[in-house]
Protein backbone atom coordinates (compact mmCIF):
# COMPACT_ATOMS: atom_id res chain seq x y z
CA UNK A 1 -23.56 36.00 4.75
CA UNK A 2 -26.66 34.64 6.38
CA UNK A 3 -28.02 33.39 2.62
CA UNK A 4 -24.50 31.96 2.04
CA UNK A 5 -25.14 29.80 5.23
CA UNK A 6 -28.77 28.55 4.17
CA UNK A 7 -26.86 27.38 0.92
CA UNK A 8 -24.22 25.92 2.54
CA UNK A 9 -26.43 24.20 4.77
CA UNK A 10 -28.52 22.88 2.14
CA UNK A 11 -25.42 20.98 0.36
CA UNK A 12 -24.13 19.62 3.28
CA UNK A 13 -27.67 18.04 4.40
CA UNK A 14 -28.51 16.66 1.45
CA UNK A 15 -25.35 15.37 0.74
CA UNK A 16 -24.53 13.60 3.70
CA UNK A 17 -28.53 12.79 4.54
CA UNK A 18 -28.78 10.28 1.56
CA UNK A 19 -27.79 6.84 1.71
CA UNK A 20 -25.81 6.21 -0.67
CA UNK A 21 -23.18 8.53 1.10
CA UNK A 22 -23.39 6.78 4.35
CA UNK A 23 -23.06 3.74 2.48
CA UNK A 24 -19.62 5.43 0.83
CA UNK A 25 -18.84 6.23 3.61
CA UNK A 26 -18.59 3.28 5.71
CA UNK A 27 -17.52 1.02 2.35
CA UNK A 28 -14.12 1.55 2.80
CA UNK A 29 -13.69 0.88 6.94
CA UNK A 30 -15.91 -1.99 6.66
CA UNK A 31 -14.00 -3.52 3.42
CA UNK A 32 -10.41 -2.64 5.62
CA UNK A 33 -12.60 -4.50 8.87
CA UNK A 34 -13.31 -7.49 6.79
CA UNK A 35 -9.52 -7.82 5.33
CA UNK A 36 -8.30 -7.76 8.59
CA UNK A 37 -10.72 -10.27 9.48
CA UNK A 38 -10.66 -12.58 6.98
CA UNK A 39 -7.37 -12.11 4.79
CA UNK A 40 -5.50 -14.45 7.56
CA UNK A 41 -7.98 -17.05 7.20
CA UNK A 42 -8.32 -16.84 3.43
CA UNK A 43 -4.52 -17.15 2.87
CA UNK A 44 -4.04 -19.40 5.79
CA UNK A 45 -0.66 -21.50 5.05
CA UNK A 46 -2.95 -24.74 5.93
CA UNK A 47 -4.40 -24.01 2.65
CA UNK A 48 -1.22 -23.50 0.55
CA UNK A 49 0.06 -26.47 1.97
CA UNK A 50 2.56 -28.14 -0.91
CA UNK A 51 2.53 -32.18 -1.50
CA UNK A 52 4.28 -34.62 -4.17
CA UNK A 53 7.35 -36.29 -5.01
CA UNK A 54 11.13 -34.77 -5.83
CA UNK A 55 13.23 -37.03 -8.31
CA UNK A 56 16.97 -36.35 -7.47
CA UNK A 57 20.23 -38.20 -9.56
CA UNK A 58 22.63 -37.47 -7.22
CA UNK A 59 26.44 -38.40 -8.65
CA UNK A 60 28.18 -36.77 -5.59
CA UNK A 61 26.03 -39.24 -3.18
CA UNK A 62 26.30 -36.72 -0.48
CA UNK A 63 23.01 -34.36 -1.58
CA UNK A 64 20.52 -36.89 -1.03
CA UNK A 65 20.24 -37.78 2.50
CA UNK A 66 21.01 -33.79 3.63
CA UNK A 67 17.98 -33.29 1.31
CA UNK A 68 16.05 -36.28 3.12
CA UNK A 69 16.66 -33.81 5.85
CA UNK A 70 16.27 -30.48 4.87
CA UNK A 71 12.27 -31.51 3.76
CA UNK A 72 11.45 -33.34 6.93
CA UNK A 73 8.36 -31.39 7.87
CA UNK A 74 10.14 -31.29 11.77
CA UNK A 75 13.17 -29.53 10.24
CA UNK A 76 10.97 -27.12 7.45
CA UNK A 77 8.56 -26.13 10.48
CA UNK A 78 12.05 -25.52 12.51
CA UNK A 79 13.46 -23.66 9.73
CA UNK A 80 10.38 -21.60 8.74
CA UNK A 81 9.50 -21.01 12.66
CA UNK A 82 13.30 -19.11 13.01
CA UNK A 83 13.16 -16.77 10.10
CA UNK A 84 9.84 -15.91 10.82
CA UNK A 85 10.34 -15.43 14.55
CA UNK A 86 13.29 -13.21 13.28
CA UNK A 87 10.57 -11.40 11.52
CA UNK A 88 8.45 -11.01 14.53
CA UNK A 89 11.69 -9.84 17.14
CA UNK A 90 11.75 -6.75 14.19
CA UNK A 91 8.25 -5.89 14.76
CA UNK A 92 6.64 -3.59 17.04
CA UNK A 93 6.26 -4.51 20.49
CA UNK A 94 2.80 -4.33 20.70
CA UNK A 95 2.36 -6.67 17.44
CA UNK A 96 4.54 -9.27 19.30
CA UNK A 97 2.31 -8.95 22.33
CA UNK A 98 -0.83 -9.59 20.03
CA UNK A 99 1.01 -12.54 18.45
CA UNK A 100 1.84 -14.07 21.88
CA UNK A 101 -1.55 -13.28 23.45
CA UNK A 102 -3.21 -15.46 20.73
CA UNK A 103 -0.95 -17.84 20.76
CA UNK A 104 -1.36 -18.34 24.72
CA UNK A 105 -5.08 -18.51 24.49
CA UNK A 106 -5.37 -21.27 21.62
CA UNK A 107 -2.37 -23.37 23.24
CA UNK A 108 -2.97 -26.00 26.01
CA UNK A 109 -1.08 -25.71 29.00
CA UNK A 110 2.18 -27.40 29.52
CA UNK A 111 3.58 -26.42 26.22
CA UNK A 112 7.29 -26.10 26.43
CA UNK A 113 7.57 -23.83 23.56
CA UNK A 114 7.81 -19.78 24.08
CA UNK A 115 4.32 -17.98 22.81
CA UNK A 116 6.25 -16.39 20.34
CA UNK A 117 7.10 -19.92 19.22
CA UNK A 118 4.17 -20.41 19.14
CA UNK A 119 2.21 -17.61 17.21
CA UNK A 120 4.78 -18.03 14.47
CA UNK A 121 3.77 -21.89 14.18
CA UNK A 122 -0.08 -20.57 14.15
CA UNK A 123 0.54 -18.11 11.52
CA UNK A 124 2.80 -20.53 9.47
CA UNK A 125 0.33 -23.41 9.41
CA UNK A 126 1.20 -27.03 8.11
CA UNK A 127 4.71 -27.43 6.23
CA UNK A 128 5.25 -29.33 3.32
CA UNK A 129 5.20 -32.35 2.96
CA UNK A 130 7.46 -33.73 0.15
CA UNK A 131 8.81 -36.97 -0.82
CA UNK A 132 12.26 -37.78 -2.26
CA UNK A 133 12.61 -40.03 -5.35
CA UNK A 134 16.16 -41.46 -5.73
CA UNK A 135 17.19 -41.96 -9.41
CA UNK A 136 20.35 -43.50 -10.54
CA UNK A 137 23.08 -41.77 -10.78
CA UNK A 138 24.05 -42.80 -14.01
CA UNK A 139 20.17 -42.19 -15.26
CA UNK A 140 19.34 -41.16 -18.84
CA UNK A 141 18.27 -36.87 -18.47
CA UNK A 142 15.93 -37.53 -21.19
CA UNK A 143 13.95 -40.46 -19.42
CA UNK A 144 14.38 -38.95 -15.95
CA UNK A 145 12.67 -35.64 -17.62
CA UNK A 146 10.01 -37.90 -19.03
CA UNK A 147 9.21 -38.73 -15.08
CA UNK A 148 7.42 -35.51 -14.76
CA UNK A 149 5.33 -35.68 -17.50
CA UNK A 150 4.30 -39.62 -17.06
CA UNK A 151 0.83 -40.71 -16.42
CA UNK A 152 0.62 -41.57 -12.49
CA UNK A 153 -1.97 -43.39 -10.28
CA UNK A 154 -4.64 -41.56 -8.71
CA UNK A 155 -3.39 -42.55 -5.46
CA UNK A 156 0.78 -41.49 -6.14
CA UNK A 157 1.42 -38.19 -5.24
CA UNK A 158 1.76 -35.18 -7.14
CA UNK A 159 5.35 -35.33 -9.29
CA UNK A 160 6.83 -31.64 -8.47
CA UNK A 161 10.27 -31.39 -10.09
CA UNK A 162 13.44 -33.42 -11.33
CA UNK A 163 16.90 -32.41 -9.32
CA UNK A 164 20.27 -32.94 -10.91
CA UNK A 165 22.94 -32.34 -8.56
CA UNK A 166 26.33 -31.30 -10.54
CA UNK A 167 29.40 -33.44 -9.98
CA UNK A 168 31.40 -30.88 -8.14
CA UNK A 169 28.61 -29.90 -6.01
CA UNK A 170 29.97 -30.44 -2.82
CA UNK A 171 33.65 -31.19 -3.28
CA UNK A 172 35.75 -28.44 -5.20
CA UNK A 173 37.99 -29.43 -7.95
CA UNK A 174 41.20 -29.13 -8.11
CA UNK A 175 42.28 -25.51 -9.93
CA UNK A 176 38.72 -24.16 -9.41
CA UNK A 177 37.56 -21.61 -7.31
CA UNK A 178 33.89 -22.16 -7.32
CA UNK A 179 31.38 -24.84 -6.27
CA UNK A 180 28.89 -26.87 -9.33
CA UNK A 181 25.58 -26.25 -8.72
CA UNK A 182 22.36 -28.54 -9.53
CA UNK A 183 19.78 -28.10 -12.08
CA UNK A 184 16.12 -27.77 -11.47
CA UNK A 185 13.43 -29.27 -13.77
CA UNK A 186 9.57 -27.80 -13.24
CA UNK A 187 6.49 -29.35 -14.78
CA UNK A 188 4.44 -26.77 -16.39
CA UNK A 189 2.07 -26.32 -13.78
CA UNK A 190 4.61 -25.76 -10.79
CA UNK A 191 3.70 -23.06 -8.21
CA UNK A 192 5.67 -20.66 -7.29
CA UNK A 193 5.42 -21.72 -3.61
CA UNK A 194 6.67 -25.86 -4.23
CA UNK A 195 9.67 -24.43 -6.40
CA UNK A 196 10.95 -21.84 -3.70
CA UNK A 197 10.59 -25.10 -0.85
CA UNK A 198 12.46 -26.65 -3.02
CA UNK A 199 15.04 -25.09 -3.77
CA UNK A 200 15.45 -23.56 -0.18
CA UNK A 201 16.11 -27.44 1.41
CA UNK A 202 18.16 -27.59 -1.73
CA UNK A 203 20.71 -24.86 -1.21
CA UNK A 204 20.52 -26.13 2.64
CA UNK A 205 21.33 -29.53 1.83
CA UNK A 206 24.01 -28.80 -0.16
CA UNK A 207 25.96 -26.56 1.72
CA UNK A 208 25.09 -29.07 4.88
CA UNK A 209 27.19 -31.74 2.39
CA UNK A 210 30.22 -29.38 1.83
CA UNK A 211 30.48 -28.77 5.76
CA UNK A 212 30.58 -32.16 6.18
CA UNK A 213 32.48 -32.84 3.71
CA UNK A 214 35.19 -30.18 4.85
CA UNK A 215 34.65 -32.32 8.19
CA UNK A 216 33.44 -29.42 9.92
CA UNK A 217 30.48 -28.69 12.60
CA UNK A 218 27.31 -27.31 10.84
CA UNK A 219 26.05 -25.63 14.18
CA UNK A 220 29.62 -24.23 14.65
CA UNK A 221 29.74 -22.81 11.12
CA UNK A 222 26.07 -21.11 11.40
CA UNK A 223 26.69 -19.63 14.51
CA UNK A 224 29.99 -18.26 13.51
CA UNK A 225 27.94 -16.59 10.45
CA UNK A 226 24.57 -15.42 12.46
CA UNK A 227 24.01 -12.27 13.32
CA UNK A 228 21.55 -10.98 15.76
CA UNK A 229 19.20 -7.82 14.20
CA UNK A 230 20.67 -5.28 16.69
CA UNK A 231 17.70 -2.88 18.08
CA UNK A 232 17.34 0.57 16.14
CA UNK A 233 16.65 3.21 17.99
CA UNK A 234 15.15 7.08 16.72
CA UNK A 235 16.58 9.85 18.81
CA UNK A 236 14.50 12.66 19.40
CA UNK A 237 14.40 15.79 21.32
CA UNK A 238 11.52 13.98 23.94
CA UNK A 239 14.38 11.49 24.44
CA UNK A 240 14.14 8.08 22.67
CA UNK A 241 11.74 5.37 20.74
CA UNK A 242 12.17 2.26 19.11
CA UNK A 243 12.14 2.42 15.29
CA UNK A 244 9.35 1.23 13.27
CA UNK A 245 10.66 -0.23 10.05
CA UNK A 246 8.26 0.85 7.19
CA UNK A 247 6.58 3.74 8.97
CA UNK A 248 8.12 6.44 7.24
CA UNK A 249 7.52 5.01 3.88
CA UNK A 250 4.02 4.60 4.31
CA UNK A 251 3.33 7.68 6.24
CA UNK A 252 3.37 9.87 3.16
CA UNK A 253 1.73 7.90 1.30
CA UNK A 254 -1.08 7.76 3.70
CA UNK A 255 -1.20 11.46 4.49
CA UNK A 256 -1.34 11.79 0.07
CA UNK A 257 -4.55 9.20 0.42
CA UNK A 258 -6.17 11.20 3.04
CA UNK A 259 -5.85 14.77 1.07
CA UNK A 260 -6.79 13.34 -2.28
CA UNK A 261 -9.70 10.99 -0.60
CA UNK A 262 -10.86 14.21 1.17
CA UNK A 263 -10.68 16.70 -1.90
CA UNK A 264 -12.10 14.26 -4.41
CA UNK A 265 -15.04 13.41 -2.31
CA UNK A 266 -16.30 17.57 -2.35
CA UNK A 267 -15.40 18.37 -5.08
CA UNK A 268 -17.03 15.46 -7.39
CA UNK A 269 -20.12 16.36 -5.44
CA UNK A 270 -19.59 20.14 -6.55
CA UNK A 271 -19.48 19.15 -9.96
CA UNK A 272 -22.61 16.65 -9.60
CA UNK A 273 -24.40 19.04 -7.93
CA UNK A 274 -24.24 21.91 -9.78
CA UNK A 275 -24.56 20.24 -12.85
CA UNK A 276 -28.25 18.66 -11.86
CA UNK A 277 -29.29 21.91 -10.34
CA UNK A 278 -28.65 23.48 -13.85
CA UNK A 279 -29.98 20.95 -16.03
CA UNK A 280 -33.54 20.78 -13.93
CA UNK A 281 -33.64 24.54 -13.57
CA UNK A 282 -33.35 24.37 -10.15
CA UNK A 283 -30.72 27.63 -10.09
CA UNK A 284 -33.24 29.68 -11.56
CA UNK A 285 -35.41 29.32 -8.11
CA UNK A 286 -32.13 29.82 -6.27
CA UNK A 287 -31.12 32.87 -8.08
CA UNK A 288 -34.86 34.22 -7.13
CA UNK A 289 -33.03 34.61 -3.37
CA UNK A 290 -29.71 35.45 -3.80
CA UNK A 291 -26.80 36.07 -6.63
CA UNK A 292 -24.42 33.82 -8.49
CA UNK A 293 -21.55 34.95 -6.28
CA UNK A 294 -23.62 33.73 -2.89
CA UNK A 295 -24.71 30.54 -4.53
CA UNK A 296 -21.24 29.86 -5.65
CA UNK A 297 -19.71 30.45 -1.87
CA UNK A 298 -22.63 28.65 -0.36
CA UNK A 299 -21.98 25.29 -2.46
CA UNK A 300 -18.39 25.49 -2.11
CA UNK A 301 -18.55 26.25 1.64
CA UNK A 302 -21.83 23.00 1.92
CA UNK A 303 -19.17 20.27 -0.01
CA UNK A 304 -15.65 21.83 2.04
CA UNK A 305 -17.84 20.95 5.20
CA UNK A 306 -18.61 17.17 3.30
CA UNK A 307 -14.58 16.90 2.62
CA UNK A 308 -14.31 17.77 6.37
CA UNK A 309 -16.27 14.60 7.34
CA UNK A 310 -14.41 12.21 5.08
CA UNK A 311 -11.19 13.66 6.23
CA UNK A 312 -12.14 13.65 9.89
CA UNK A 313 -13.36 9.94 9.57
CA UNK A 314 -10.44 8.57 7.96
CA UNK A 315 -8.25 10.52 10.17
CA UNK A 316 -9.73 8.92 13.48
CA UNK A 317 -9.72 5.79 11.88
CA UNK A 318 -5.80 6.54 11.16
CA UNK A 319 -5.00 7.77 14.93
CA UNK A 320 -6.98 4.45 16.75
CA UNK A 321 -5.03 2.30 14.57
CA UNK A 322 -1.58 3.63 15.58
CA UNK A 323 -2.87 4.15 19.23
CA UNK A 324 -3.51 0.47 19.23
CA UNK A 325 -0.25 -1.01 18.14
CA UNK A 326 1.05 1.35 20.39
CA UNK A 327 2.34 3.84 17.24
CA UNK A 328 0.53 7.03 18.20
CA UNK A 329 3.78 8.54 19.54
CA UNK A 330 5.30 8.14 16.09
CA UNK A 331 3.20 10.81 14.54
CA UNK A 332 4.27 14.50 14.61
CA UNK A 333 0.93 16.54 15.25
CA UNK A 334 1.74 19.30 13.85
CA UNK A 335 1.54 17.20 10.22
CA UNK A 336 -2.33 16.90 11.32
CA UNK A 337 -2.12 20.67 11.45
CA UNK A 338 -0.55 21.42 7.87
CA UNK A 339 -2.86 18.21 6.81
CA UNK A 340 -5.89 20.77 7.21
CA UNK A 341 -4.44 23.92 6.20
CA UNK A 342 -3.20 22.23 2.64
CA UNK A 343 -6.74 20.38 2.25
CA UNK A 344 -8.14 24.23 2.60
CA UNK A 345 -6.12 25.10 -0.11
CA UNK A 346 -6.13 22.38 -2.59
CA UNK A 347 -10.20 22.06 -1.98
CA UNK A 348 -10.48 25.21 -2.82
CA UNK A 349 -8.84 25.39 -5.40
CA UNK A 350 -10.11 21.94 -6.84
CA UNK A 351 -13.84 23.19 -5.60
CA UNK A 352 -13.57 26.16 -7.47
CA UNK A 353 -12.72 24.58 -10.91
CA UNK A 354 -15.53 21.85 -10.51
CA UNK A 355 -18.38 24.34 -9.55
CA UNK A 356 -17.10 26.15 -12.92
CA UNK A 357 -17.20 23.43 -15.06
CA UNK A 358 -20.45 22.48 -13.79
CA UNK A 359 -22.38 25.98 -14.37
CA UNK A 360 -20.74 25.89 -17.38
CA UNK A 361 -22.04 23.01 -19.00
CA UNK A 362 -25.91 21.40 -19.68
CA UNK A 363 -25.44 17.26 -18.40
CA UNK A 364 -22.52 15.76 -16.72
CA UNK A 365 -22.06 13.86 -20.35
CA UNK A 366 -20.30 17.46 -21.53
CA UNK A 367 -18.18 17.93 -18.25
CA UNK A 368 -16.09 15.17 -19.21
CA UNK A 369 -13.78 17.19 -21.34
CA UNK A 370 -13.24 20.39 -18.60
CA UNK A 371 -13.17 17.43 -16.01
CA UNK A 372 -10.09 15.72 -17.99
CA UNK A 373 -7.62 18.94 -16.84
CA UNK A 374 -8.57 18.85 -13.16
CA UNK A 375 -8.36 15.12 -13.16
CA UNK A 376 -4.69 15.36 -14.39
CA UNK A 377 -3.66 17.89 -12.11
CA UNK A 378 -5.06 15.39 -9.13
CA UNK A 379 -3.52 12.66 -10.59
CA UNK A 380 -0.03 14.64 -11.00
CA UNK A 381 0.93 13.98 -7.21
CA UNK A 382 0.57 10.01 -7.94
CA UNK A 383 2.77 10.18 -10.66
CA UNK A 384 5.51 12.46 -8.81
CA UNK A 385 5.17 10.91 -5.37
CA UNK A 386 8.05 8.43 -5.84
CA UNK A 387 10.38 10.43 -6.98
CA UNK A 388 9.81 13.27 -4.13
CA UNK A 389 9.89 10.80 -1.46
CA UNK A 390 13.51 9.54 -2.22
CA UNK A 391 14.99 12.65 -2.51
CA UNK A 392 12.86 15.32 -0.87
CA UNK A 393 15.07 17.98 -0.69
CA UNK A 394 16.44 17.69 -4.51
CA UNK A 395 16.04 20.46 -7.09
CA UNK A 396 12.97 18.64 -8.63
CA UNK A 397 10.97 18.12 -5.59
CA UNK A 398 11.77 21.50 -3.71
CA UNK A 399 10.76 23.20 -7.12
CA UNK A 400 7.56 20.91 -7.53
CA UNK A 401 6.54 22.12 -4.14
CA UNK A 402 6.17 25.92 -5.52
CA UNK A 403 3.64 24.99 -8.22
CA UNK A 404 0.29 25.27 -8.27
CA UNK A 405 -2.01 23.61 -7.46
CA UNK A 406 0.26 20.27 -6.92
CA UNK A 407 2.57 22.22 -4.54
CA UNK A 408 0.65 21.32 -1.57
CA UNK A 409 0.45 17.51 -2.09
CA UNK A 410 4.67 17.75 -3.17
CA UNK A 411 4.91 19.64 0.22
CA UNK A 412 2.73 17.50 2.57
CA UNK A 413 5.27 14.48 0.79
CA UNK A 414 8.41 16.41 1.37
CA UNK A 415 6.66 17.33 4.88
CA UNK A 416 5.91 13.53 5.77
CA UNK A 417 9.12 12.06 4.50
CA UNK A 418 12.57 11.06 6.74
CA UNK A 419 14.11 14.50 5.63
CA UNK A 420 11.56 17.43 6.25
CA UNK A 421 12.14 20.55 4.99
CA UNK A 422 13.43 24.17 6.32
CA UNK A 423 10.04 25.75 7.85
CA UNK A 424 10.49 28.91 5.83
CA UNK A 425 9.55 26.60 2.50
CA UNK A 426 6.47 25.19 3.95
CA UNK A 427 5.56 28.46 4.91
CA UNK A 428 6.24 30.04 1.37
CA UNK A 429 4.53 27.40 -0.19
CA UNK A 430 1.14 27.74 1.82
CA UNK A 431 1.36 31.67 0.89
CA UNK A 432 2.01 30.24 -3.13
CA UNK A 433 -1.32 28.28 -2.57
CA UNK A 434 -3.60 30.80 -1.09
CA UNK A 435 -2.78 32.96 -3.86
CA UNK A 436 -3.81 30.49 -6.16
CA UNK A 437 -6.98 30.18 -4.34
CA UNK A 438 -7.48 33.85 -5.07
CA UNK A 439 -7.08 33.25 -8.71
CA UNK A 440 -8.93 30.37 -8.79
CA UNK A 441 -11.88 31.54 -7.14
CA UNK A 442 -11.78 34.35 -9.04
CA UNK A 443 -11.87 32.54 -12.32
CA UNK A 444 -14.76 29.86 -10.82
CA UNK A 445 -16.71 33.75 -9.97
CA UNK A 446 -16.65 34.39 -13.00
CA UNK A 447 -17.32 31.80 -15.25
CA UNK A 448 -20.50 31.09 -12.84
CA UNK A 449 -21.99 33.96 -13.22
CA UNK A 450 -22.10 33.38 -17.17
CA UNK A 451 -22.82 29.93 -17.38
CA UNK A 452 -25.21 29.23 -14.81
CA UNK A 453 -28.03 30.49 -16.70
CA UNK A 454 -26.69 29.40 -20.68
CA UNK A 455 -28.01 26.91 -22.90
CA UNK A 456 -27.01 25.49 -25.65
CA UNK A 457 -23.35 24.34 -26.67
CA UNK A 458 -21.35 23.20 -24.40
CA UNK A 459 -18.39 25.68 -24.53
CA UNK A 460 -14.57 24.77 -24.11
CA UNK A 461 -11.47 25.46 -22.14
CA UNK A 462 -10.72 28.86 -24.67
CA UNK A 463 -14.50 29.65 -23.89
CA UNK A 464 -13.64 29.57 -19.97
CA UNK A 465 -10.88 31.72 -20.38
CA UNK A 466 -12.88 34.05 -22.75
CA UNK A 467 -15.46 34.76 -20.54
CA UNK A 468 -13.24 35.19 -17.68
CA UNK A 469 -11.43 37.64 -19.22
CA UNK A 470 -14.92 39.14 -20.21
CA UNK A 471 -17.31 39.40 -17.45
């Protein structure tokens, strides 16, 4: 045992005591740090800010002054400022405190606005600012289509789309259920951005000319139809919490991340590793002091305590995020708990079939082919992971979670998703996987002992089994 440690030992310090794995290490955090630093300023709506001219023929001669007003930047930043302070009143409260505490600090005093007012306008940047081109009513479609596709003056503004308002646009004919529409014409280098504007103080235009036409109140009519987002509420046996929209979808997919991340991360290096060690003759030094078996546990044990790192890293990193927006009560801990007992088996299992495939070949060049196998069955869970979180409990994903070796990433899913299941399934899973351990180790124990020391071709999958079956 005490020879297994001084292997084990030896991994783990000279994996972790390079630099390039600090420098893996820390990659990801500080590439997440600098997003979150930089994306807002990057993609700052200042930047995106969208400019030129809208041609209109109008032959109801009703659209055109609601569309003056619908695009005065007063009325876009009034209209953009509501749907995205809707959007904030859904968020956490501790986001909304974040977006008001910024919004207090860069605002001058005497503001009348709220600071959630405020923040939204911040985050929103400059509107649009678009001009309206009255054409004739009567005009030629050809030559108004022409307009967009006309030489123009350095100084005129951009020329953003043509607008042809139906006839029975905003009063109903006779006989007719439905409303006319308009018609839209884009230039070929139109942004996605200008043509949704658009077409948003189009549809509010319009419908501000049928109100009026009807001779009704436009602020009666949209408070009549507005709805206030009631609050949703989770009930749970501690009492009760305000619901986090999007937590529970991304929850398993992070707890997926964190297993694979973890996994991958040891048992690459196993593979790496052993492969180096064998090419250099390095093993046959190690072997000097202690057998195939010990060197085997040692390397696996050295790497698991690697994995360990990563995981623990990435799992702090997970709990101070939540604790800071004021999410840590969200998480069950008991998923931490099942988070480590299900890395211990898939590692293991994963470990075992790398450290194989490394003794059993010459230069990591030959590994790709016995690599392809494991790489699928790690790449199974990515493929299945939709499917299992919609319906967890379905015949597909309960059965999915009794398979090795993918049954413990389909069971942390299942476990992670809105709809949990019975206890007496995760339990019966976790036995399924530490019997595959067995086997795999097993088979890993074997195939060590017989490749670690041969030259020559590198074998194949049927050669694995063979000398399994063998030694």
């Amino acid at each position: 045992m005490r020879r297994i440690a001084h292997v084990a030992v030896r991994d783990f310090v000279a994996t972790v005591g390079t630099r390039g794995f600090v420098i893996g290490l820390l990659l990801v955090p500080a590439i997440i740090t600098v997003a979150v630093a930089l994306g807002p300023r990057l993609f700052n709506a200042r930047n995106l800010r969208v400019e030129g001219q809208i041609a209109i023929v109008d032959p109801t001669g009703r659209v055109t002054p609601e569309l003056r007003a619908a695009l005065d930047p007063r009325a876009m930043a009034a209209r953009r400022t509501k749907e995205a302070g809707r959007a904030l009143a859904d968020a956490p409260r501790s986001v909304r405190r974040l977006a008001e505490g910024a919004a207090a600090t860069g605002t001058s005093r005497g503001t009348s606005a709220s600071a959630s007012s405020r923040a939204v306008q911040a985050a929103l940047g400059a509107t649009a600012n678009l001009q309206v081109v009255e054409r004739p009513p009567q005009a030629d479609l050809e030559h108004s289509k022409a307009w967009l596709t006309e030489e123009r003056a350095e100084t005129e503004a951009r020329r953003l789309a043509l607008v042809v308002v139906h006839g029975d646009a905003v009063v109903r004919p006779e006989g007719r259920s439905t409303y006319g529409t308009y018609d839209l014409y884009l230039p070929t280098n139109a942004s996605d951005r200008a043509e949704n504007a658009i077409r948003q103080s189009l549809r509010e235009a319009i419908v501000g000319a049928r109100v009026r036409a009807q001779n009704l109140d436009p602020d009666s009519i949209e408070a009549l139809v507005n709805v206030a987002r009631g609050r949703s509420i989770t009930v749970t046996k501690g009492g009760e919490r305000a619901t986090v929209g999007g937590f529970n979808q991304i929850l398993p997919i992070a707890f997926a991340v964190l297993l694979m991340v973890a996994v991958m991360t040891g048992g690459q290096q196993l593979l790496t590793t052993t492969v180096e060690e064998k090419s250099t003759r390095v093993v046959e030094v190690l072997l000097s002091a202690v057998s195939p078996l010990e060197l085997m546990a040692g390397k696996i044990l050295g790497q698991m305590a690697v994995s360990f790192v990563v995981l623990g890293l990435y799992v702090a990193m997970g709990m101070t995020v939540l604790f800071s927006f004021a999410l840590f009560g969200l998480l069950d801990m008991w998923l931490l708990f099942y988070l480590v007992v299900f890395f211990l088996i898939t590692y293991l299992v994963i470990g075992s079939l790398m450290v194989a495939v490394g003794a059993a070949v010459n230069e990591m060049r030959e590994a790709q082919s016995l690599q392809t196998p494991v790489m699928l069955i790690m790449m199974t869970p990515w493929f299945l992971w939709w499917p299992i979180t919609q319906a967890p409990n379905s015949v597909f994903s309960t059965t999915i979670s009794f398979v090795p070796p993918v049954n413990a990433f389909a069971m942390l899913l299942r476990m992670t998703s809105v709809t949990p299941p019975p206890w007496w399934q995760v339990w019966l899973s976790i036995v399924i996987g530490v019997a595959s351990v067995f086997a795999a180790v097993w088979f890993a124990a074997k195939v060590f002992r017989i490749g670690l020391l041969m030259y020559g071709k590198p074998p194949n999958l049927a050669t694995l089994i063979r000398w399994a079956r063998a030694a």
